[in-house]
C-alpha atoms as a PDB file:
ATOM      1  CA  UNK A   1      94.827  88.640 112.755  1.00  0.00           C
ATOM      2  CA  UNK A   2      92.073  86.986 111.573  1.00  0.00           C
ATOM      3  CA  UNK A   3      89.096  87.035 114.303  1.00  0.00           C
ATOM      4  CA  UNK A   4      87.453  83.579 115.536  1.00  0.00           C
ATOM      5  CA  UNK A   5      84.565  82.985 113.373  1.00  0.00           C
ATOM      6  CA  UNK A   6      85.359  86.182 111.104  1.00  0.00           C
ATOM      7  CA  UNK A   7      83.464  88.159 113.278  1.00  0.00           C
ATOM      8  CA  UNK A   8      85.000  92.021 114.197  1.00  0.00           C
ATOM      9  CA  UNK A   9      85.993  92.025 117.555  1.00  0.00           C
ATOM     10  CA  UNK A  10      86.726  87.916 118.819  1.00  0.00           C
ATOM     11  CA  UNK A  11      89.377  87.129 119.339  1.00  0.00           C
ATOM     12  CA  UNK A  12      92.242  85.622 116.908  1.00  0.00           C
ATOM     13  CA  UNK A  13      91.409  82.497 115.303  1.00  0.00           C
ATOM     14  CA  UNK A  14      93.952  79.721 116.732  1.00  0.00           C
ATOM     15  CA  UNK A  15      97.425  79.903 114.454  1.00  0.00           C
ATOM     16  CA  UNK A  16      98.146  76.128 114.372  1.00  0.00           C
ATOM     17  CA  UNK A  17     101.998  76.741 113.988  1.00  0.00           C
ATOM     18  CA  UNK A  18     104.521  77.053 116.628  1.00  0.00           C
ATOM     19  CA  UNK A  19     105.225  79.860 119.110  1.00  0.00           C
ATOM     20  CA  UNK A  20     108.796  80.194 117.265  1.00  0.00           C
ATOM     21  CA  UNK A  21     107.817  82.541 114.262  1.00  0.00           C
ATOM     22  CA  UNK A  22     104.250  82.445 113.056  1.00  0.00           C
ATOM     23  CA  UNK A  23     105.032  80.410 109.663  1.00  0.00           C
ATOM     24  CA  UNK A  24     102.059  81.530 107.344  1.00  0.00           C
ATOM     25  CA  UNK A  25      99.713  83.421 110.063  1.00  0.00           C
ATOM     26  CA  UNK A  26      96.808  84.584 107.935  1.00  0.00           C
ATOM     27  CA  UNK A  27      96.341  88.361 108.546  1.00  0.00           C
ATOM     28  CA  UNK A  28      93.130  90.299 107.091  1.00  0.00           C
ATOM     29  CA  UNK A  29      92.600  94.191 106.327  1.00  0.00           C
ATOM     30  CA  UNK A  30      89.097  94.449 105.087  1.00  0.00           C
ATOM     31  CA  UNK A  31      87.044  97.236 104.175  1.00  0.00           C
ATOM     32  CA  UNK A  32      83.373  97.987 104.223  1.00  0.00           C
ATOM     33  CA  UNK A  33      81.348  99.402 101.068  1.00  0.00           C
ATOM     34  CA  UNK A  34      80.427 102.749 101.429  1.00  0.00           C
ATOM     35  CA  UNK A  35      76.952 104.062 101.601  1.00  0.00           C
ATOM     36  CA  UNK A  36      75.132 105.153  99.003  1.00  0.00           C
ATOM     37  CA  UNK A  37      75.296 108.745  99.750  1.00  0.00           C
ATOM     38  CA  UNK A  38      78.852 109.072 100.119  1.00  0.00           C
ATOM     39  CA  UNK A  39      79.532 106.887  96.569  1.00  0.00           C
ATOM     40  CA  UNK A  40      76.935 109.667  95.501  1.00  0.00           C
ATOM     41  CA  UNK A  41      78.724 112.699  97.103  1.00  0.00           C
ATOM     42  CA  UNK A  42      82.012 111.887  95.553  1.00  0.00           C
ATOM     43  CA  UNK A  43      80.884 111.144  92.138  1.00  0.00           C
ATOM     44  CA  UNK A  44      80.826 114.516  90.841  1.00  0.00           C
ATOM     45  CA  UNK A  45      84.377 115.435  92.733  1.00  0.00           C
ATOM     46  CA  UNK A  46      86.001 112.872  91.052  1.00  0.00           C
ATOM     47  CA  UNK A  47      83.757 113.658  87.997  1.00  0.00           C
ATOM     48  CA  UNK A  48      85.034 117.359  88.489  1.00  0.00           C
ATOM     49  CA  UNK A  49      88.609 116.556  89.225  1.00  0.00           C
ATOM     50  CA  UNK A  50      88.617 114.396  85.681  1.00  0.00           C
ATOM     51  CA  UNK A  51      89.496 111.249  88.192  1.00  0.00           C
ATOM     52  CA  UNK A  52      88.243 107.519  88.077  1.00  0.00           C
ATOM     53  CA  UNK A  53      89.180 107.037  91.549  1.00  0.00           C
ATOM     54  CA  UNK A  54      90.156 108.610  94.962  1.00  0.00           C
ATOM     55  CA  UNK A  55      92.430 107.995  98.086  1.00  0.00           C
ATOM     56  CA  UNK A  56      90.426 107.536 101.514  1.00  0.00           C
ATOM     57  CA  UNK A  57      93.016 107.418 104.106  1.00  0.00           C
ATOM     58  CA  UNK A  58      92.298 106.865 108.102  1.00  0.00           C
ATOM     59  CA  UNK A  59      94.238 106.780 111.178  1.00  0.00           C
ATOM     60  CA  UNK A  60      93.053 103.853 113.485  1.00  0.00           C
ATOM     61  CA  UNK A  61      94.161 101.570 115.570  1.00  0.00           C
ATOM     62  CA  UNK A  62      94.815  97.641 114.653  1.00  0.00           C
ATOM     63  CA  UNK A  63      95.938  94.485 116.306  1.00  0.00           C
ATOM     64  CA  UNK A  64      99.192  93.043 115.487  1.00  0.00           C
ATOM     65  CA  UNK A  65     101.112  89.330 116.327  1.00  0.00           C
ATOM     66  CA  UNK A  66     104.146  89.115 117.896  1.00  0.00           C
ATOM     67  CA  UNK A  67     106.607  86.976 116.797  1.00  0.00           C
ATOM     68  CA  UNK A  68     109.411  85.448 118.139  1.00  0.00           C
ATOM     69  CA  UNK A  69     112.378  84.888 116.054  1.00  0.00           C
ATOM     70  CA  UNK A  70     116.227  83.205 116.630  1.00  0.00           C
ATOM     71  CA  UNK A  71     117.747  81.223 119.075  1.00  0.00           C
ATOM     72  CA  UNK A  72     117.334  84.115 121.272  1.00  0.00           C
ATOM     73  CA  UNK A  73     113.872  84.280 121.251  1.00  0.00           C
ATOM     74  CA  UNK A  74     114.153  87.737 119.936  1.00  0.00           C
ATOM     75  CA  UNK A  75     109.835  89.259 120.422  1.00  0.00           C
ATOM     76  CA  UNK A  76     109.426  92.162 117.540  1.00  0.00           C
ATOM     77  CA  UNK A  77     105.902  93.038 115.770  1.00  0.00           C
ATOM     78  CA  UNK A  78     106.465  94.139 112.269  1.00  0.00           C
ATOM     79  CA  UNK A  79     104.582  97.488 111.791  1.00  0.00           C
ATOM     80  CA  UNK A  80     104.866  97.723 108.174  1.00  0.00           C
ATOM     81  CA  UNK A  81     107.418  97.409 105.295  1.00  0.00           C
ATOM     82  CA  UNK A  82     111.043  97.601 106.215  1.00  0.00           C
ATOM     83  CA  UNK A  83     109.484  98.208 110.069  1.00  0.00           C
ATOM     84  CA  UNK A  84     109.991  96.026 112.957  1.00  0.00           C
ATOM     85  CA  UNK A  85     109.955  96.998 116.409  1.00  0.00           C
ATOM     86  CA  UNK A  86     111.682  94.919 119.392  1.00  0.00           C
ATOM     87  CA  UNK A  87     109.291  93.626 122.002  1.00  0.00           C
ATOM     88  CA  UNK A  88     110.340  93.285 125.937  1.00  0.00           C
ATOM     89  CA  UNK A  89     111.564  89.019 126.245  1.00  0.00           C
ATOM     90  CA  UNK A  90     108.366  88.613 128.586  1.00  0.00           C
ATOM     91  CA  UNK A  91     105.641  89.991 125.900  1.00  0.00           C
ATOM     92  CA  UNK A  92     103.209  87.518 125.513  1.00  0.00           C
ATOM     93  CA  UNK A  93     103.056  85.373 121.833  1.00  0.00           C
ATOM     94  CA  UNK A  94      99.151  84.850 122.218  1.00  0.00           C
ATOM     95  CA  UNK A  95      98.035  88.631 122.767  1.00  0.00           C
ATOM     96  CA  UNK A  96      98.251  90.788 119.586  1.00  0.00           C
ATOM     97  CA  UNK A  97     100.156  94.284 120.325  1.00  0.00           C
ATOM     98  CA  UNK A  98      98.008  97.397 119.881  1.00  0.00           C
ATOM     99  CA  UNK A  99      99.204  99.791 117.031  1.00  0.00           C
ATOM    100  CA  UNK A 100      98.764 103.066 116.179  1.00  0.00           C
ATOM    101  CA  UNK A 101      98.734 102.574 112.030  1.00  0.00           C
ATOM    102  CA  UNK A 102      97.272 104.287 109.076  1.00  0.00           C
ATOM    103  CA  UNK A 103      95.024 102.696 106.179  1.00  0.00           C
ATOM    104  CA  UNK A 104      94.153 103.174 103.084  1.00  0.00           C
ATOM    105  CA  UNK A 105      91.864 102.205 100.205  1.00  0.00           C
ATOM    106  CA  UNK A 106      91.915 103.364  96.483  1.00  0.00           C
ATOM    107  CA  UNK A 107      88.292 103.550  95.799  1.00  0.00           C
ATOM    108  CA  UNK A 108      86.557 103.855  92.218  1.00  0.00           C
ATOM    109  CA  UNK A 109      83.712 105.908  91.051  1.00  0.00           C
ATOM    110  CA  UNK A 110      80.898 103.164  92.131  1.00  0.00           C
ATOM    111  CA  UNK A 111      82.427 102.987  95.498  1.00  0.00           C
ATOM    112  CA  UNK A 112      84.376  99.367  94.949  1.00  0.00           C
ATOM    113  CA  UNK A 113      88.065  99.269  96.586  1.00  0.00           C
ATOM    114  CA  UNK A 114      90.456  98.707  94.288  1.00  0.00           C
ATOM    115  CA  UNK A 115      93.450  98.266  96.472  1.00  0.00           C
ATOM    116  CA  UNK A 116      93.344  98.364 100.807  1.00  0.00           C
ATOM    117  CA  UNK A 117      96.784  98.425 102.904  1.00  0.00           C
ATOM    118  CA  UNK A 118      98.017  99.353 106.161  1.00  0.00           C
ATOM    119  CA  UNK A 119     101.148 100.222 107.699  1.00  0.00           C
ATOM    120  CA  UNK A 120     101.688 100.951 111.262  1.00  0.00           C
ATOM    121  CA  UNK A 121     103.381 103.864 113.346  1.00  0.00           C
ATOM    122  CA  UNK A 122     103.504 103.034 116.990  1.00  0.00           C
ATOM    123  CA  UNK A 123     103.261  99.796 118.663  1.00  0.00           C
ATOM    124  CA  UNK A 124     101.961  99.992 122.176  1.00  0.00           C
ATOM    125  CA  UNK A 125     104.062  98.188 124.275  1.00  0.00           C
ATOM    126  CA  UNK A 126     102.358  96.400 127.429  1.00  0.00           C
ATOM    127  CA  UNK A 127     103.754  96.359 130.731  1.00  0.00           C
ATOM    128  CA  UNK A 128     106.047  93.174 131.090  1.00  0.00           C
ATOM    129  CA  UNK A 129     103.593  91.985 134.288  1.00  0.00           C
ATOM    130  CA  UNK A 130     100.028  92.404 131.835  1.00  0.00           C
ATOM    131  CA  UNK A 131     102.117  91.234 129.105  1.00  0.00           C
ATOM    132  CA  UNK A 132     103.144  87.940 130.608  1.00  0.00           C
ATOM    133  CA  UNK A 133      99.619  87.342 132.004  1.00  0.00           C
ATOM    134  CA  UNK A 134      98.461  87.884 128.587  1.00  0.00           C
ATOM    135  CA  UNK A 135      97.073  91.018 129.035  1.00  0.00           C
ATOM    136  CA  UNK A 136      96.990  93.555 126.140  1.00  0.00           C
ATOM    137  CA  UNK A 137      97.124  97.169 126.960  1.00  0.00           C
ATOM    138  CA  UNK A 138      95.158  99.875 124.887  1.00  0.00           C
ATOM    139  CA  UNK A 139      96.409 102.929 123.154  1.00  0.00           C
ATOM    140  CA  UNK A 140      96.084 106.291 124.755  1.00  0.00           C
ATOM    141  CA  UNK A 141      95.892 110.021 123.975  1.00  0.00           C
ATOM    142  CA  UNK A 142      99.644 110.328 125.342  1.00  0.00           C
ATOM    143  CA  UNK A 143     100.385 107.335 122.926  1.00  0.00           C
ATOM    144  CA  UNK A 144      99.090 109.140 119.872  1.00  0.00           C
ATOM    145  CA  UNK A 145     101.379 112.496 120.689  1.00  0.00           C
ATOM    146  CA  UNK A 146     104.514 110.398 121.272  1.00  0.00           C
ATOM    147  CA  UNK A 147     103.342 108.558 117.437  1.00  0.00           C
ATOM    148  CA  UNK A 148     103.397 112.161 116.118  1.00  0.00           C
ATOM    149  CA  UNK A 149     107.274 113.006 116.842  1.00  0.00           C
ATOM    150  CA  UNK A 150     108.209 110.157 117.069  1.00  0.00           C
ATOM    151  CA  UNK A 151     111.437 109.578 114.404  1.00  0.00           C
ATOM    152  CA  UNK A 152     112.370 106.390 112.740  1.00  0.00           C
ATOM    153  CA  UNK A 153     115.843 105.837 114.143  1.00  0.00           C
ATOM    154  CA  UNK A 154     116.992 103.169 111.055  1.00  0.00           C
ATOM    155  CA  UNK A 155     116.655 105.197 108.214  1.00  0.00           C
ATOM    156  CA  UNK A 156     119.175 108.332 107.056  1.00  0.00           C
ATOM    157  CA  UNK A 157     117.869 112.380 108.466  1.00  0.00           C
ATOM    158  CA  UNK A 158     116.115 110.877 110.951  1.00  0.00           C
ATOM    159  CA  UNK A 159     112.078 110.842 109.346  1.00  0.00           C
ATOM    160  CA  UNK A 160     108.932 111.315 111.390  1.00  0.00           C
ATOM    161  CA  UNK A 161     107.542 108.065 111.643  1.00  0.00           C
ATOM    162  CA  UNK A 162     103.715 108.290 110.227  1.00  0.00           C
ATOM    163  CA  UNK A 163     105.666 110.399 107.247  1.00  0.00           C
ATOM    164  CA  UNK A 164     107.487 107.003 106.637  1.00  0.00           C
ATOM    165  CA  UNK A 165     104.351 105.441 107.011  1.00  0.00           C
ATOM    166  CA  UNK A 166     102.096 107.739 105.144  1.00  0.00           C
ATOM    167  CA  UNK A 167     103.959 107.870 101.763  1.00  0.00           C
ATOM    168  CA  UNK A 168     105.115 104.295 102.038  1.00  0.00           C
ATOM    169  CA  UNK A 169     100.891 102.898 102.331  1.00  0.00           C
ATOM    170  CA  UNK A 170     100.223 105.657  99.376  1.00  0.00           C
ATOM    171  CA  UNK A 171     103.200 103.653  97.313  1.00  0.00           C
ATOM    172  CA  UNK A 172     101.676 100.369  97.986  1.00  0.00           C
ATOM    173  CA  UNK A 173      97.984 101.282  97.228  1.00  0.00           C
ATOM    174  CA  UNK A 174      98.197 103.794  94.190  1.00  0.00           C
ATOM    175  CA  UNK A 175     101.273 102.103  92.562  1.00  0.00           C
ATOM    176  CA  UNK A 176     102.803 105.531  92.493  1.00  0.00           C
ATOM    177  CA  UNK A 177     105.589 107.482  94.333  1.00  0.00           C
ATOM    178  CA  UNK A 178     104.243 110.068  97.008  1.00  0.00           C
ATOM    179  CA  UNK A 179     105.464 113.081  96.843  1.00  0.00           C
ATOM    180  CA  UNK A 180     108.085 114.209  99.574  1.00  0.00           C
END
């Protein structure tokens, strides 16, 4: 979400819509220049490679809104494209959901992203009690294994879940297919 003020690491900026769906809920990926040195490093590898730009890809974890959806009051956080993951009934609307996700920017020669994106693997799920006091509950080490088998259910043979992830984010930020 966006952060209160703009500022990495407030909390998320008040919505202003309702707590059924989030309407138009501004997200925001950003990414920081690089330094000097590392535009500097990777000049001559791209140079070398006959490449105008290269792929920086990172595994980190990002904040995501829940949303409620349907006369039900369905709670699901969408992790990505074609991705959404059911949330206990209790989760809490106002406390982003801690995901396990990998990003991506396509950076050129003088260090300017071209393209950023994101796409997310595992979505912690809180503990109904922290949950409904609005507690948010970080990712841990055992999180990150269970992300690394874990299978995506919903589509055919059964795919490893950052695989799905990992060539889907490529797709989105080079333009191209990923190879299998």
């Amino acid at each position: 979400c966006i952060p209160e003020h703009g500022a990495p690491g407030n909390d998320c900026a008040p919505r202003g819509d309702s707590a059924l769906g989030r309407g138009h809920q501004a997200m925001q990926l950003s990414v920081g220049r690089p330094s000097r040195d590392w535009v500097a490093s990777v000049r001559p590898l791209l140079s070398g490679a006959g490449a105008g730009r290269v792929l920086v890809v990172t595994l980190e974890v990002g904040d995501y809104l829940v949303r409620q959806e349907g006369l039900a009051g369905t709670k699901m956080v969408e992790l990505g494209t074609s991705h959404r993951v059911n949330l206990p009934w209790l989760t809490s609307l106002e406390t982003p959901v801690s995901v396990l996700q990998v990003t991506a920017a396509l950076v050129d020669s003088s260090g300017r992203a071209l393209r950023i994106g994101a796409e997310g693997i595992l979505a912690r799920r809180t503990r109904l009690l922290v949950s409904a006091m609005g507690g948010q509950e970080l990712l841990t080490e055992e999180d990150v294994r269970k992300a690394m088998v874990a299978r995506r259910d919903d589509l055919p043979g059964r795919p490893l879940a950052w695989e799905v992830a990992l060539r889907e984010l490529v797709t989105r930020v080079t333009g191209r297919a990923a190879a299998p």
